[in-house]
C-alpha atoms as a PDB file:
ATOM      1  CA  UNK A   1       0.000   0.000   0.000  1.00  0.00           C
ATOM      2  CA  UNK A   2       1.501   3.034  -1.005  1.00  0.00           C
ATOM      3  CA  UNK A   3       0.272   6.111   1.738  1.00  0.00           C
ATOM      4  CA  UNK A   4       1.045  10.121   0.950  1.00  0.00           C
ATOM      5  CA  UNK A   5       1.014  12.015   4.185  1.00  0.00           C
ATOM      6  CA  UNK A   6       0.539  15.232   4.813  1.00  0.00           C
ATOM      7  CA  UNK A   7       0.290  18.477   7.512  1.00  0.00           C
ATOM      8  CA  UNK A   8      -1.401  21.717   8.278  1.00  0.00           C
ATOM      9  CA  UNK A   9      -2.512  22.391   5.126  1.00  0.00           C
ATOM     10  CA  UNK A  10      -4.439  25.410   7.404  1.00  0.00           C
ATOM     11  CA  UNK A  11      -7.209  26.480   4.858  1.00  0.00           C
ATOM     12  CA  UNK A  12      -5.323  27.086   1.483  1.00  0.00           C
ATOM     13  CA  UNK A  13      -7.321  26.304  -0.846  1.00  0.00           C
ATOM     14  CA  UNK A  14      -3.981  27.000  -3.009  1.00  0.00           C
ATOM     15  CA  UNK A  15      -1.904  24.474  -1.436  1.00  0.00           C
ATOM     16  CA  UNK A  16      -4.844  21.800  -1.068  1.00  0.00           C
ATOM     17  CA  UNK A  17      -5.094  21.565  -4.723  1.00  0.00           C
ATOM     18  CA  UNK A  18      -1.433  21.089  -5.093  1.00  0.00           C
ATOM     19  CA  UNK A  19      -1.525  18.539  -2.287  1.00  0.00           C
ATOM     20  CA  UNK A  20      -4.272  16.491  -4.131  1.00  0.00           C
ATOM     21  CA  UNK A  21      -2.929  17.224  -7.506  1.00  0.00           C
ATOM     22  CA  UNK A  22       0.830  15.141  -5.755  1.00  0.00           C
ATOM     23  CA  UNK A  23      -1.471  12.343  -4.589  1.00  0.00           C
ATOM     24  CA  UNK A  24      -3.109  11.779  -8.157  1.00  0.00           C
ATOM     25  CA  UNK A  25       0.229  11.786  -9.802  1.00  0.00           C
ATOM     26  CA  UNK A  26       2.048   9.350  -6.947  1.00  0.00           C
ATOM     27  CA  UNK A  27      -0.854   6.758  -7.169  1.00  0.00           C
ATOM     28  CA  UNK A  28      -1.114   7.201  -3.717  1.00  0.00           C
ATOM     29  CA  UNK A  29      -3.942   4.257  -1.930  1.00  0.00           C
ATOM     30  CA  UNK A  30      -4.523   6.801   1.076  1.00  0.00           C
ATOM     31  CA  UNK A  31      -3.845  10.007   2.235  1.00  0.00           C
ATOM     32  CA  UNK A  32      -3.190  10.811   5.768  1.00  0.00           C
ATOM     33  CA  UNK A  33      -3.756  14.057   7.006  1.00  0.00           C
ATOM     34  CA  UNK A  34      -1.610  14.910  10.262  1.00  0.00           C
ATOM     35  CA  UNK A  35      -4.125  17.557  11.358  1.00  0.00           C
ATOM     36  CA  UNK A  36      -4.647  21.841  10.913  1.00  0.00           C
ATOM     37  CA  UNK A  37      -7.072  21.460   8.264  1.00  0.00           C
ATOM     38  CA  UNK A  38      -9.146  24.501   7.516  1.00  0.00           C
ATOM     39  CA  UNK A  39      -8.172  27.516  10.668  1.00  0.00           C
ATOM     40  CA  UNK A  40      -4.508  29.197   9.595  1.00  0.00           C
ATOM     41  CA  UNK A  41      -4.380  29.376  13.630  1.00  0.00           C
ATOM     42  CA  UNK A  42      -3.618  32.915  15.728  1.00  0.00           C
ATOM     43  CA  UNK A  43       0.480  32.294  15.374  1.00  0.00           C
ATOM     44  CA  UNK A  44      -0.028  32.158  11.376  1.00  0.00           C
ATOM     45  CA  UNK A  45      -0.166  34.216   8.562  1.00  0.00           C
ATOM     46  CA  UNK A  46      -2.825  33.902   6.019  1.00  0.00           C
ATOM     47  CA  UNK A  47      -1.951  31.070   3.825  1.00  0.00           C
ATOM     48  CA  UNK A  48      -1.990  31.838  -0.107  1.00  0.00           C
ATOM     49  CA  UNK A  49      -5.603  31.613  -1.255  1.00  0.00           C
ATOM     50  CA  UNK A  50      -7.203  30.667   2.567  1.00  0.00           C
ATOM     51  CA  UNK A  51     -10.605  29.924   1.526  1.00  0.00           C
ATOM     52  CA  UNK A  52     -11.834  27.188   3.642  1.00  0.00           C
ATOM     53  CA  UNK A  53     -14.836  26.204   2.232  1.00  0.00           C
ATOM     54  CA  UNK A  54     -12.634  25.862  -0.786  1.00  0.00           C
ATOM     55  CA  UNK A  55     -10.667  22.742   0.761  1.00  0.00           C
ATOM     56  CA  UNK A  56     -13.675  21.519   2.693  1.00  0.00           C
ATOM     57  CA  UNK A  57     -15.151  20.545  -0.439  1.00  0.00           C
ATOM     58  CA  UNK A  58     -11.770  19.340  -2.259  1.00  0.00           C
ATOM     59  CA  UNK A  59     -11.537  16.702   0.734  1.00  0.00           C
ATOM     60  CA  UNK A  60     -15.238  15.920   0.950  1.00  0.00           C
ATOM     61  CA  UNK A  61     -14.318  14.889  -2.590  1.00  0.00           C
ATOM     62  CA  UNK A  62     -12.160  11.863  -1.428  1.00  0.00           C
ATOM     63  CA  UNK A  63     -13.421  11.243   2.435  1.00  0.00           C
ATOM     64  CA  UNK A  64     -13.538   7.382   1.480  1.00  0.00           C
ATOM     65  CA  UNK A  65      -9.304   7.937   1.014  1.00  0.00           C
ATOM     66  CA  UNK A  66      -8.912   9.826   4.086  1.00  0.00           C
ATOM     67  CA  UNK A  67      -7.267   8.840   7.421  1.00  0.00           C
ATOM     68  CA  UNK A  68      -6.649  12.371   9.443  1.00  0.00           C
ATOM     69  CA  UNK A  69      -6.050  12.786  13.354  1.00  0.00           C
ATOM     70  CA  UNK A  70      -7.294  16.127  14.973  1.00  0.00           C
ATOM     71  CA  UNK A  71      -4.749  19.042  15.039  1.00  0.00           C
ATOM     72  CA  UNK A  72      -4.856  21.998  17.660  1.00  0.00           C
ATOM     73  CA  UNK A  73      -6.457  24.413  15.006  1.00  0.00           C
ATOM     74  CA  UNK A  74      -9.335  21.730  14.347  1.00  0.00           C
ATOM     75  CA  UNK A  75     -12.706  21.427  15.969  1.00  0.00           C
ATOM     76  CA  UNK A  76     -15.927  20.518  16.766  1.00  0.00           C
ATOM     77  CA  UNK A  77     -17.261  23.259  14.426  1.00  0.00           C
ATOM     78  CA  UNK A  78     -14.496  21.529  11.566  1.00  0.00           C
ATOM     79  CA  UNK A  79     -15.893  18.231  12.294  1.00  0.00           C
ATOM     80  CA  UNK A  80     -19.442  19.702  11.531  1.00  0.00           C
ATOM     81  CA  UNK A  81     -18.362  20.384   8.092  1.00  0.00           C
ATOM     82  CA  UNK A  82     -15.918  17.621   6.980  1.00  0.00           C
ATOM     83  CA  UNK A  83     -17.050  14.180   5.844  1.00  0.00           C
ATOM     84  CA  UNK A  84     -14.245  12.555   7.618  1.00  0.00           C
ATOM     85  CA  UNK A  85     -13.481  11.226  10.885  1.00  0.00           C
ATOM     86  CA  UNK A  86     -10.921  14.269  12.408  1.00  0.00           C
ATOM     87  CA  UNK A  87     -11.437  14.748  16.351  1.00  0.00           C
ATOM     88  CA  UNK A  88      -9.097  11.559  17.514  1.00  0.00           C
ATOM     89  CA  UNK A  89      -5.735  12.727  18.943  1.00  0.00           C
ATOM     90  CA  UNK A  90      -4.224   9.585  17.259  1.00  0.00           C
ATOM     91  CA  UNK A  91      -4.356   6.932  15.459  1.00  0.00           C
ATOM     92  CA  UNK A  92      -2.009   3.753  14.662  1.00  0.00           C
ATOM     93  CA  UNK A  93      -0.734   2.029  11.932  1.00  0.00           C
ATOM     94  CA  UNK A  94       1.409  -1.590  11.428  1.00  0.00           C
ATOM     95  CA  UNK A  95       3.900  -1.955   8.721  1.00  0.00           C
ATOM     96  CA  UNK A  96       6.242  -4.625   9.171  1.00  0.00           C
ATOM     97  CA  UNK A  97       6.625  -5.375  12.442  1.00  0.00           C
ATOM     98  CA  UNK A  98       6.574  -1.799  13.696  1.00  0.00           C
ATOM     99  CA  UNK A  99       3.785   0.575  15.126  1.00  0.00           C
ATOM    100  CA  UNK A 100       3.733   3.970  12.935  1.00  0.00           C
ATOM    101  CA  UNK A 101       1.865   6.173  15.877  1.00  0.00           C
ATOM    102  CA  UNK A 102       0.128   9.145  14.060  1.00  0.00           C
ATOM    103  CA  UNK A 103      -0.662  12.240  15.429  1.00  0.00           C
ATOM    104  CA  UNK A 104      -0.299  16.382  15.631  1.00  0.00           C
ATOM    105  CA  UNK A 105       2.008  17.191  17.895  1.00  0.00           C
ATOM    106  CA  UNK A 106       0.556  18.671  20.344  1.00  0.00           C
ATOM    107  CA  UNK A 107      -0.371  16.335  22.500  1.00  0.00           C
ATOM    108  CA  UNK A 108       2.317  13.944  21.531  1.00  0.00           C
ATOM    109  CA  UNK A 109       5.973  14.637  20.682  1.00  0.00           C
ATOM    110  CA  UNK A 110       9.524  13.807  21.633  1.00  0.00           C
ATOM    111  CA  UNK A 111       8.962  15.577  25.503  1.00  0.00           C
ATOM    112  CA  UNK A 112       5.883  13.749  26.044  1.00  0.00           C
ATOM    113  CA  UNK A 113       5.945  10.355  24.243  1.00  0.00           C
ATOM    114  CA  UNK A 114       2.883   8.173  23.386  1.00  0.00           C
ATOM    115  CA  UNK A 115       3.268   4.474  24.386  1.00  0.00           C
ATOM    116  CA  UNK A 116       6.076   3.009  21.904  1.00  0.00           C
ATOM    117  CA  UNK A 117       8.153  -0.089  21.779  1.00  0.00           C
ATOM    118  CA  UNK A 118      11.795  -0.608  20.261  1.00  0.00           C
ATOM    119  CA  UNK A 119      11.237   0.697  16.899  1.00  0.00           C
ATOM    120  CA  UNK A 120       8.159   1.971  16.747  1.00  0.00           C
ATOM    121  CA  UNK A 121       7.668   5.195  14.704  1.00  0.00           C
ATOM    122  CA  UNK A 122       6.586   8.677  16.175  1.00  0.00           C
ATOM    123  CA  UNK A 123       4.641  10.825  13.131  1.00  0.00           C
ATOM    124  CA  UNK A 124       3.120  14.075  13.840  1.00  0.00           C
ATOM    125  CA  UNK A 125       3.161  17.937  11.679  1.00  0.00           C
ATOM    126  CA  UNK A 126       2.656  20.595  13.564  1.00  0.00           C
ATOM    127  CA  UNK A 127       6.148  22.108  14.212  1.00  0.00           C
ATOM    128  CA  UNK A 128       5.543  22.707  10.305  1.00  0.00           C
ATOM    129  CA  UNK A 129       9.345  21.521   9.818  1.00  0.00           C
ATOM    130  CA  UNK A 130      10.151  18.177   8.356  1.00  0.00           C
ATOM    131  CA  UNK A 131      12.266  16.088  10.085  1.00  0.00           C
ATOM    132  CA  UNK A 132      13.767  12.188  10.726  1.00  0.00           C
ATOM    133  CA  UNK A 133      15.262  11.685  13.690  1.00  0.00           C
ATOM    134  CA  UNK A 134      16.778   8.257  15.280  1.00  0.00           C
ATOM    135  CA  UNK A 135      16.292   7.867  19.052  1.00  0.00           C
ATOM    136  CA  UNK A 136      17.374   4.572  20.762  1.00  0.00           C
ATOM    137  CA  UNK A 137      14.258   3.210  21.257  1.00  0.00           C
ATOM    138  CA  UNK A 138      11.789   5.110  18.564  1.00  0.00           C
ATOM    139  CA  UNK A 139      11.859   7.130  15.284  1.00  0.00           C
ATOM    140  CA  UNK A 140      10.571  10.569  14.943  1.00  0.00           C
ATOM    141  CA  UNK A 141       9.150  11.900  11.398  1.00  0.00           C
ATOM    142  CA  UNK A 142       7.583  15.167  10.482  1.00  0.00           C
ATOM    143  CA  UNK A 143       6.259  16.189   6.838  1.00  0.00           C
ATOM    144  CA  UNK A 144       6.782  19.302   7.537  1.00  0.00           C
ATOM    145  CA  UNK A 145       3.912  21.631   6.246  1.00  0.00           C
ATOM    146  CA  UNK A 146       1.902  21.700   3.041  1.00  0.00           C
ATOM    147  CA  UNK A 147       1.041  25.619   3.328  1.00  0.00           C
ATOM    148  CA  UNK A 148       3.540  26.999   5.791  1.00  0.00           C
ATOM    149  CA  UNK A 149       6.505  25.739   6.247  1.00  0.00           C
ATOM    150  CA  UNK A 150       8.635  26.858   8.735  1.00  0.00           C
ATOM    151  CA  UNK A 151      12.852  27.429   9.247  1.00  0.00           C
ATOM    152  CA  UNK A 152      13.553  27.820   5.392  1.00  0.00           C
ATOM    153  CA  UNK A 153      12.134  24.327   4.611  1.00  0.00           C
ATOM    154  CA  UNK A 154       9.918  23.298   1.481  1.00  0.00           C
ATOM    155  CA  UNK A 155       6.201  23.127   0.939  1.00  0.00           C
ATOM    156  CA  UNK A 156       5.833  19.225   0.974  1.00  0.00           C
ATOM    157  CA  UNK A 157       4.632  15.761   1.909  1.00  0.00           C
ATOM    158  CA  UNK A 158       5.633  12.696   2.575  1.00  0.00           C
ATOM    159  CA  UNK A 159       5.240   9.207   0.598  1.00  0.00           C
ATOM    160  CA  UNK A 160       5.557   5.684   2.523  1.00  0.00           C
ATOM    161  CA  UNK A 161       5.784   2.182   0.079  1.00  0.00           C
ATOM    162  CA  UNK A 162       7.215  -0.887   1.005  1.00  0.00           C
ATOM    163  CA  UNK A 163       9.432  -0.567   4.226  1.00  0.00           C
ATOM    164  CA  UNK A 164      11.029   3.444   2.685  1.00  0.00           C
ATOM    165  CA  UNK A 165       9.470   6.836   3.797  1.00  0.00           C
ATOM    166  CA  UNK A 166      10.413   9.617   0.916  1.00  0.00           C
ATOM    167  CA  UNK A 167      10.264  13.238   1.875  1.00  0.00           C
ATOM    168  CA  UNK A 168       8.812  15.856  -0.840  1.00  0.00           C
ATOM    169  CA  UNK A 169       8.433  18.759  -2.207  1.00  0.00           C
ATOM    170  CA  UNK A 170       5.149  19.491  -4.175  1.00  0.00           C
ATOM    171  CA  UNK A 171       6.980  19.356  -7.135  1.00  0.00           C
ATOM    172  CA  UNK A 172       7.540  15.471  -6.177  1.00  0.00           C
ATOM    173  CA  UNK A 173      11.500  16.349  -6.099  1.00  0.00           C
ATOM    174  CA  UNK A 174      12.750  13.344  -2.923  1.00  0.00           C
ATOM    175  CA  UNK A 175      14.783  15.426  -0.055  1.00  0.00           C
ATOM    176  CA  UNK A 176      15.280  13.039   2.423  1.00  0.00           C
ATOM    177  CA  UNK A 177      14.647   9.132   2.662  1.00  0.00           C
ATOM    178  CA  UNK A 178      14.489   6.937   5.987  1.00  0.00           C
ATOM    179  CA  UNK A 179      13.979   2.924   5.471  1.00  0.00           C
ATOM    180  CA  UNK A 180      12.229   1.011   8.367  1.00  0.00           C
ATOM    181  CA  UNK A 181      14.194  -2.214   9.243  1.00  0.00           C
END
């Protein structure tokens, strides 16, 4: 199964529609969303083109291909609106042998881990900064940010396919690459 994932995409319609155009041309099965879905948040900018409603109705669209976990700019109200499941604070996912733990961030990060064994994998957005990083016991990924990325990095995603995780940029240019033993 071949899964694009993705973060705080924070109401650009803009950025949506390049998001969605990446996960036609990768052939992706699913798309994860890592949470921040339509509110830019009060620490934010406006995103190019924030139209909400806009990318409300882009992810209606696929809600069958959607797995997303709830980010600190999502709500009730969001929920109300989107076709999806979004209001868990995680979710899990098995790929050989290891636990992939998904989530924001906010809740759950490197200071404050979730329940993980030897090798499990941490995955959470929300610091808008991609990132791999090998602890002892545990693996921490980020995406990064669809719509705002943060500390000079790139507008991108994230593919995962047999065993490799593949960072992006929306161009589908590979920037970093992590394999899972």
């Amino acid at each position: 199964m071949k899964l694009l994932i993705a973060s705080d995409i924070h109401g650009s319609a803009y950025y949506c529609r390049k998001l969605l155009e990446a996960y036609e041309r990768e052939g992706a099965d699913k798309l994860i969303l890592l949470g921040d879905i339509l509110y830019h948040g009060p620490r934010n900018d406006l995103p190019k083109e924030y139209a909400p409603k806009e990318v409300l109705a882009m992810l209606n669209e696929r809600k069958e291909e959607i797995l997303c976990v709830r980010g600190n700019c999502d709500t009730e109200v969001d929920q109300m609106v989107l076709k999806f499941p979004i209001l868990a604070d995680y979710g899990f996912l098995y790929e050989q042998g290891h636990m992939i733990f998904l989530t924001h961030g906010h809740v759950f990060h490197e200071e404050h881990l979730p329940m993980l064994k030897k090798g499990d994998i941490l995955l959470h957005g929300h610091t808008h900064v991609p990132a791999c990083r090998v602890h002892e016991h545990y693996v921490y990924m980020n995406p990064g940010s669809v719509s705002i990325p943060k500390e000079g990095s790139r507008h991108g995603y994230m593919i995962y396919e047999e065993g490799v995780f593949a960072w992006k940029d929306l161009a589908g240019d590979i920037f970093q690459t992590h394999a899972i033993h």
